[in-house]
Protein backbone atom coordinates (compact mmCIF):
# COMPACT_ATOMS: atom_id res chain seq x y z
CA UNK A 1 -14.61 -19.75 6.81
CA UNK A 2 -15.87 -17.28 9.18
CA UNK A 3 -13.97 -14.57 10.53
CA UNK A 4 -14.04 -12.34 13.56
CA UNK A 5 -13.39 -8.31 12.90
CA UNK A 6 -9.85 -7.57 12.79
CA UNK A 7 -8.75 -4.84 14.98
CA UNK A 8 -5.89 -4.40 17.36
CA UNK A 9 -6.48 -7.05 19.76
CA UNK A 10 -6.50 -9.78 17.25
CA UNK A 11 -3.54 -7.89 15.34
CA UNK A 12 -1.67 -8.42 18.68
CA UNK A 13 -2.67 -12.02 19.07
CA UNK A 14 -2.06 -12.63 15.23
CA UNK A 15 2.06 -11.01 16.12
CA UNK A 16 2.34 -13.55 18.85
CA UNK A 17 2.34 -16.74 16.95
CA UNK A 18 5.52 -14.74 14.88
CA UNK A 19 7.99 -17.38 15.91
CA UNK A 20 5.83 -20.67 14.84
CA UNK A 21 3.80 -19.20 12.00
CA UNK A 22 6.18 -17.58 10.35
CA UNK A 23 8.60 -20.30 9.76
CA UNK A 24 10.23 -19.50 6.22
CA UNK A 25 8.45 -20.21 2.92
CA UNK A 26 11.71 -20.40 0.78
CA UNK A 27 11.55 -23.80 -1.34
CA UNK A 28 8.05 -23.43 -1.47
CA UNK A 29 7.85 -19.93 -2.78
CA UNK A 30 10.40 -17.18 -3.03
CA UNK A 31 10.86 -15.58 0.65
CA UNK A 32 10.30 -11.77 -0.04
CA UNK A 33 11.36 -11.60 4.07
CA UNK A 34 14.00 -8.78 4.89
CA UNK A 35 14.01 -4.98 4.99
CA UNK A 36 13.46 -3.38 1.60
CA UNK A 37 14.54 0.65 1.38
CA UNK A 38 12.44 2.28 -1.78
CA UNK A 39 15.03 2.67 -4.78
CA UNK A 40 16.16 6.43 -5.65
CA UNK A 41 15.90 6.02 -8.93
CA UNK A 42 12.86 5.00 -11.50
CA UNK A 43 10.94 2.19 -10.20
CA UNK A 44 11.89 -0.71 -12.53
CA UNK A 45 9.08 -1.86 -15.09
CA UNK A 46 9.29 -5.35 -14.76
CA UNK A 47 8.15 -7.02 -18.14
CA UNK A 48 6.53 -10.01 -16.18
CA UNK A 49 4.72 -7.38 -13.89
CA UNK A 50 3.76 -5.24 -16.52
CA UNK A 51 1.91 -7.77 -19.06
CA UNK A 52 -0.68 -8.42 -15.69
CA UNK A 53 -1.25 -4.45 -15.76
CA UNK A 54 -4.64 -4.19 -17.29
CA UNK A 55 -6.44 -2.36 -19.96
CA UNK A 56 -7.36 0.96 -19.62
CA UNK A 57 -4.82 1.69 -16.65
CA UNK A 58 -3.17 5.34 -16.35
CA UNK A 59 0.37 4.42 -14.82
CA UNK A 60 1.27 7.41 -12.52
CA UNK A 61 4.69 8.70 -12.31
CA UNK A 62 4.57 9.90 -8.72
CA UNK A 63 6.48 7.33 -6.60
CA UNK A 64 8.60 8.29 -3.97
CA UNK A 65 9.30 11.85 -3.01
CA UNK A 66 7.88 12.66 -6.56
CA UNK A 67 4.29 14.40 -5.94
CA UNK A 68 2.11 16.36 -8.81
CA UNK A 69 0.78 19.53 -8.68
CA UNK A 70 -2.43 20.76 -8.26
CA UNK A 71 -5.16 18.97 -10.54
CA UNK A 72 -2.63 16.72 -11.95
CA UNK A 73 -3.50 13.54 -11.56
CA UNK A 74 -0.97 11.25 -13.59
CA UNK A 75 -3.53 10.15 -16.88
CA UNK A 76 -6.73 9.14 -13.84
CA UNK A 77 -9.77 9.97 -15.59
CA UNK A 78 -12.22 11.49 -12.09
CA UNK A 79 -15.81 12.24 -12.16
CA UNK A 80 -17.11 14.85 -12.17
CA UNK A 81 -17.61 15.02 -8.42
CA UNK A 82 -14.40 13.67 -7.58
CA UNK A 83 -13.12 16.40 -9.69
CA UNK A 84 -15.30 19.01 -7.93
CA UNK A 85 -13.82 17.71 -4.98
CA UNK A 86 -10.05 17.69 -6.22
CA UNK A 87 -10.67 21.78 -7.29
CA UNK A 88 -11.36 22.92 -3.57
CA UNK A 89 -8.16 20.87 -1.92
CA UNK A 90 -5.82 23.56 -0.28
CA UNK A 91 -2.25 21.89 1.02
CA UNK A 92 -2.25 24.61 3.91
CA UNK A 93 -5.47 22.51 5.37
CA UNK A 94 -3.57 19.30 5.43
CA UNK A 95 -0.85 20.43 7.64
CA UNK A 96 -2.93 21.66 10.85
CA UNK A 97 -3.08 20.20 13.99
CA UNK A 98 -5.98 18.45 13.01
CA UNK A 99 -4.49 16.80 9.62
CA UNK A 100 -0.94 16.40 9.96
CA UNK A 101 -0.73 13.21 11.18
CA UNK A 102 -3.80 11.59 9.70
CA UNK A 103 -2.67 8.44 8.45
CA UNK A 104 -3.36 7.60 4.96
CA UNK A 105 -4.16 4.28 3.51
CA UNK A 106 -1.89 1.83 2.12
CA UNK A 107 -2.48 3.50 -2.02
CA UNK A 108 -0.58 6.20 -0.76
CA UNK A 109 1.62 4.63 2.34
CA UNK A 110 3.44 1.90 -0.18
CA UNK A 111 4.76 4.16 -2.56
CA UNK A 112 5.72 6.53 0.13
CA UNK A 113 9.68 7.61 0.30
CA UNK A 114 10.25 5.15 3.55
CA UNK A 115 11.43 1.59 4.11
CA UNK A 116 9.34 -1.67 4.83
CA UNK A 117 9.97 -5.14 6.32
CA UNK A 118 8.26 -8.16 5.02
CA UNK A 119 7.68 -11.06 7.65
CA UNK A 120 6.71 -14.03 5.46
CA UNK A 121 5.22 -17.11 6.75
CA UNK A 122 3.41 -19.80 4.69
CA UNK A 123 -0.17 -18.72 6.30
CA UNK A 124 -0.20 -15.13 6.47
CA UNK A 125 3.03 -12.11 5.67
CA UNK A 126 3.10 -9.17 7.68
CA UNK A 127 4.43 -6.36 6.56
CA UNK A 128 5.70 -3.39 8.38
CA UNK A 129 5.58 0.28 7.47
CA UNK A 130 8.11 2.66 8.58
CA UNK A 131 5.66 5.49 7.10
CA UNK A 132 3.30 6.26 10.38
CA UNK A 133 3.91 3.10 11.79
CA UNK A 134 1.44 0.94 9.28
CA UNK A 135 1.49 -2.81 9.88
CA UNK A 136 -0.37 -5.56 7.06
CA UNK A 137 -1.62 -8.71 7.48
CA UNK A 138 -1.70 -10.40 4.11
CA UNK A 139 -3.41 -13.97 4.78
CA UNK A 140 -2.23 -17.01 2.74
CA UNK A 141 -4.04 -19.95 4.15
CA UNK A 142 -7.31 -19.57 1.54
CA UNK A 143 -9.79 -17.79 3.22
CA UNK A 144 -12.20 -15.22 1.78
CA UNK A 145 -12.21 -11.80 2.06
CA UNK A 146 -14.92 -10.09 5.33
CA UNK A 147 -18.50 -9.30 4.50
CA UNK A 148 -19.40 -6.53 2.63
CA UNK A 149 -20.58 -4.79 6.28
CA UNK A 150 -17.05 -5.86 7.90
CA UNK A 151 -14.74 -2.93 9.11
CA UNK A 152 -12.80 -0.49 6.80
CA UNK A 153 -9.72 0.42 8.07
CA UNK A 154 -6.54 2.19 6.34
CA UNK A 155 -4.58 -0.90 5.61
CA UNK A 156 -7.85 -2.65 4.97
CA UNK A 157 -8.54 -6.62 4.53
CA UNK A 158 -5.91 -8.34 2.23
CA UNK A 159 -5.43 -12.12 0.98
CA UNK A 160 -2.97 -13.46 -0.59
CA UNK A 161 -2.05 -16.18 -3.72
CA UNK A 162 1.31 -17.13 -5.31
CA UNK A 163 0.86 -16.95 -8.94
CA UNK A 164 4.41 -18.79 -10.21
CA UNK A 165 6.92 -16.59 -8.04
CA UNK A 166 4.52 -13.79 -7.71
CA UNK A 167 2.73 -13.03 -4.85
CA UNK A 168 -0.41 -11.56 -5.53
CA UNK A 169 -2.43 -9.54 -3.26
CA UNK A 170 -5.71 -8.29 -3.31
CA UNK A 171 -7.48 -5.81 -0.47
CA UNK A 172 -11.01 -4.40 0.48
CA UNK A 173 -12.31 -2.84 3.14
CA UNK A 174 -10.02 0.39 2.58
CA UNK A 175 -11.44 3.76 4.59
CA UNK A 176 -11.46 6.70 2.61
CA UNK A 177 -8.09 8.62 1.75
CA UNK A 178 -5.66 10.31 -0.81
CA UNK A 179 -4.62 8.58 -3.87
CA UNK A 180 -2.34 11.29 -5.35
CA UNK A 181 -2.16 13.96 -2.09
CA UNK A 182 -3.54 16.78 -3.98
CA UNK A 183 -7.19 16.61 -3.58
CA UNK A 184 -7.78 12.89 -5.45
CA UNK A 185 -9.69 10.85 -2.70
CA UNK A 186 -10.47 7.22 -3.08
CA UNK A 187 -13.52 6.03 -0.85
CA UNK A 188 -14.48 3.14 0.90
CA UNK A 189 -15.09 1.08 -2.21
CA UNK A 190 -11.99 0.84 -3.96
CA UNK A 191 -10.01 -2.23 -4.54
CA UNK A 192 -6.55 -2.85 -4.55
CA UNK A 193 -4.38 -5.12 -6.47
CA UNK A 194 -0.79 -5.55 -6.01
CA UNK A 195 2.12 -7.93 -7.29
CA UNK A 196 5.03 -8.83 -5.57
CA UNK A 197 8.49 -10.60 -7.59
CA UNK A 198 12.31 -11.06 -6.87
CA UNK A 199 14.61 -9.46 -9.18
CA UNK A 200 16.98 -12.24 -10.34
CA UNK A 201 19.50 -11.28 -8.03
CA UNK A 202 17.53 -11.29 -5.14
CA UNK A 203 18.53 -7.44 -4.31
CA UNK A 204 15.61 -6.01 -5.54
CA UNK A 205 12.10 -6.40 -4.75
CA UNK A 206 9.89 -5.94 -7.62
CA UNK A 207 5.76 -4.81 -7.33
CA UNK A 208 2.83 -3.19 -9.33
CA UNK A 209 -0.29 -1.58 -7.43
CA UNK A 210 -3.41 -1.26 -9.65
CA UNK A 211 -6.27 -0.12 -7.99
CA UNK A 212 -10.09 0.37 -9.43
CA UNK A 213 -12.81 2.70 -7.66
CA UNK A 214 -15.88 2.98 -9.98
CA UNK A 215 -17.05 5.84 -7.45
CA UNK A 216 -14.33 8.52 -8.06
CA UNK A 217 -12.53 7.04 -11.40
CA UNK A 218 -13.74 5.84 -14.90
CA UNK A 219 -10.31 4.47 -15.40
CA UNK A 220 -8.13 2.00 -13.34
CA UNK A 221 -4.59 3.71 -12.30
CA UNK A 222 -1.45 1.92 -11.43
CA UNK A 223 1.84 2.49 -9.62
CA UNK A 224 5.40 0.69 -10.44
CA UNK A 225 7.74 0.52 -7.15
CA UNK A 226 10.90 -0.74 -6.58
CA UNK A 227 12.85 -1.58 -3.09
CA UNK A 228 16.37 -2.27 -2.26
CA UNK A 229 17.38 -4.97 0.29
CA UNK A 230 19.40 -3.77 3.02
CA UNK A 231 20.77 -6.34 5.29
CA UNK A 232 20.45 -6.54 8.84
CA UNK A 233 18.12 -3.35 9.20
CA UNK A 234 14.74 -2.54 10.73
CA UNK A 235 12.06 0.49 10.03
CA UNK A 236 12.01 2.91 12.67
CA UNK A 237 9.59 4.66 14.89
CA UNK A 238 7.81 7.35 12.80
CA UNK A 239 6.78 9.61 15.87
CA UNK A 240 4.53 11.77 13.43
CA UNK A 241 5.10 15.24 15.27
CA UNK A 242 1.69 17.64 13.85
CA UNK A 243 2.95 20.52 15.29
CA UNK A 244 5.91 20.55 12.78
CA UNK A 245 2.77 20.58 9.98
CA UNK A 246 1.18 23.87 11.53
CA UNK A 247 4.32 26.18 11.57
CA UNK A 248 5.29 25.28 7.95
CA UNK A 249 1.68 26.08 6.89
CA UNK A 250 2.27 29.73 8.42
């Protein structure tokens, strides 16, 4: 099935058919719709979530407000470039003008300390990001993922598959960014896997992120997070303000 480049004309054409395409999934598949706040606490290890993480995976610790220091990297094994790379990264150049509000991708911008709202529809989910005002398209409706040439962007291309009462979701096409925020880039090549599952109460919403990049890493890393519903909230305007970056840099 052929596809024309995503950008933000057909992201705006794609929100307008909200009311009719995203008519709820529930009976078919769990509906993950609603606003989720990221838990406080540990992220929860689900044991159906963890048996899909694979072999050879460092499982960072580093969700949330947690952050490591400087050439910790959480068990990721980087080449020698990437390392190279990692030794020269200086915080005090991330928070200028120039840097402060350069939006990561979604590796970094899901596990981030800030709420999400999940739209889900039986041919594509949107999901909203509080966290510099991100917004994914996860398509359901079987088609393939763009040509190797198609656009890289920071929330990249992502499709969709229920696996039992998982949703599973795997995305290409990610631009270059941080992985951990201390000098560990990922480049355009990476890919990204990520799970989705209901707790059994329904108040929790359950999700691994494993992600592979053969350029910077010679092992696969993962993530464990864990959201809260919250009834009858929205994510708010994130109004990224750089200047805020360059005084706390002085």
């Amino acid at each position: 099935m052929s596809r024309a480049p995503f950008g933000s004309v057909a992201l705006v054409l794609v929100l307008a058919t909200l009311p009719v395409s995203l008519a709820s999934a529930a009976g078919r598949h769990p509906d993950l719709s609603g606003f989720w706040n990221l838990s406080r606490g540990k992220p929860v290890k689900d044991p159906v979530l963890a048996a899909r993480v694979a072999p050879n995976t460092a499982v960072l610790e580093d969700v949330g407000p947690i952050e490591y220091g400087l050439m910790e990297f959480g068990g990721l094994k980087l080449k020698p470039a990437a390392l190279e790379h990692a030794k020269h990264w200086n915080i005090k150049d991330e928070l200028t003008v120039a840097n402060a509000c350069r939006i990561p991708s979604i590796v970094y911008a899901m596990q981030g300390p800030f709420p999400i709202e999940i739209f889900q529809g039986t041919e594509f989910t949107v999901i909203r990001l509080e966290y510099y005002d991100m917004t994914r398209v996860i398509f359901t409706d079987g088609r393939g993922h763009l040509p190797p040439d198609g656009p890289h962007t920071k929330t990249g291309d992502s499709i969709g598959h229920w696996e039992g009462d998982t949703l599973v979701v795997e995305t290409t096409h990610l631009k270059e960014s941080t992985i951990t925020n201390n000098g560990l880039d990922h480049s355009q090549n990476l890919t990204l896997t990520e799970r989705f599952r209901l707790s059994r109460d329904r108040k929790q919403l359950l999700s691994t992120q494993e992600f592979a990049d053969p350029e910077i890493l010679d092992n696969r890393g993962a993530r464990f997070i864990t959201w809260n519903r919250v009834e009858g909230d929205h994510v708010h305007a994130y109004d990224c303000d750089p200047t805020f970056g360059e005084a706390y840099a002085e």
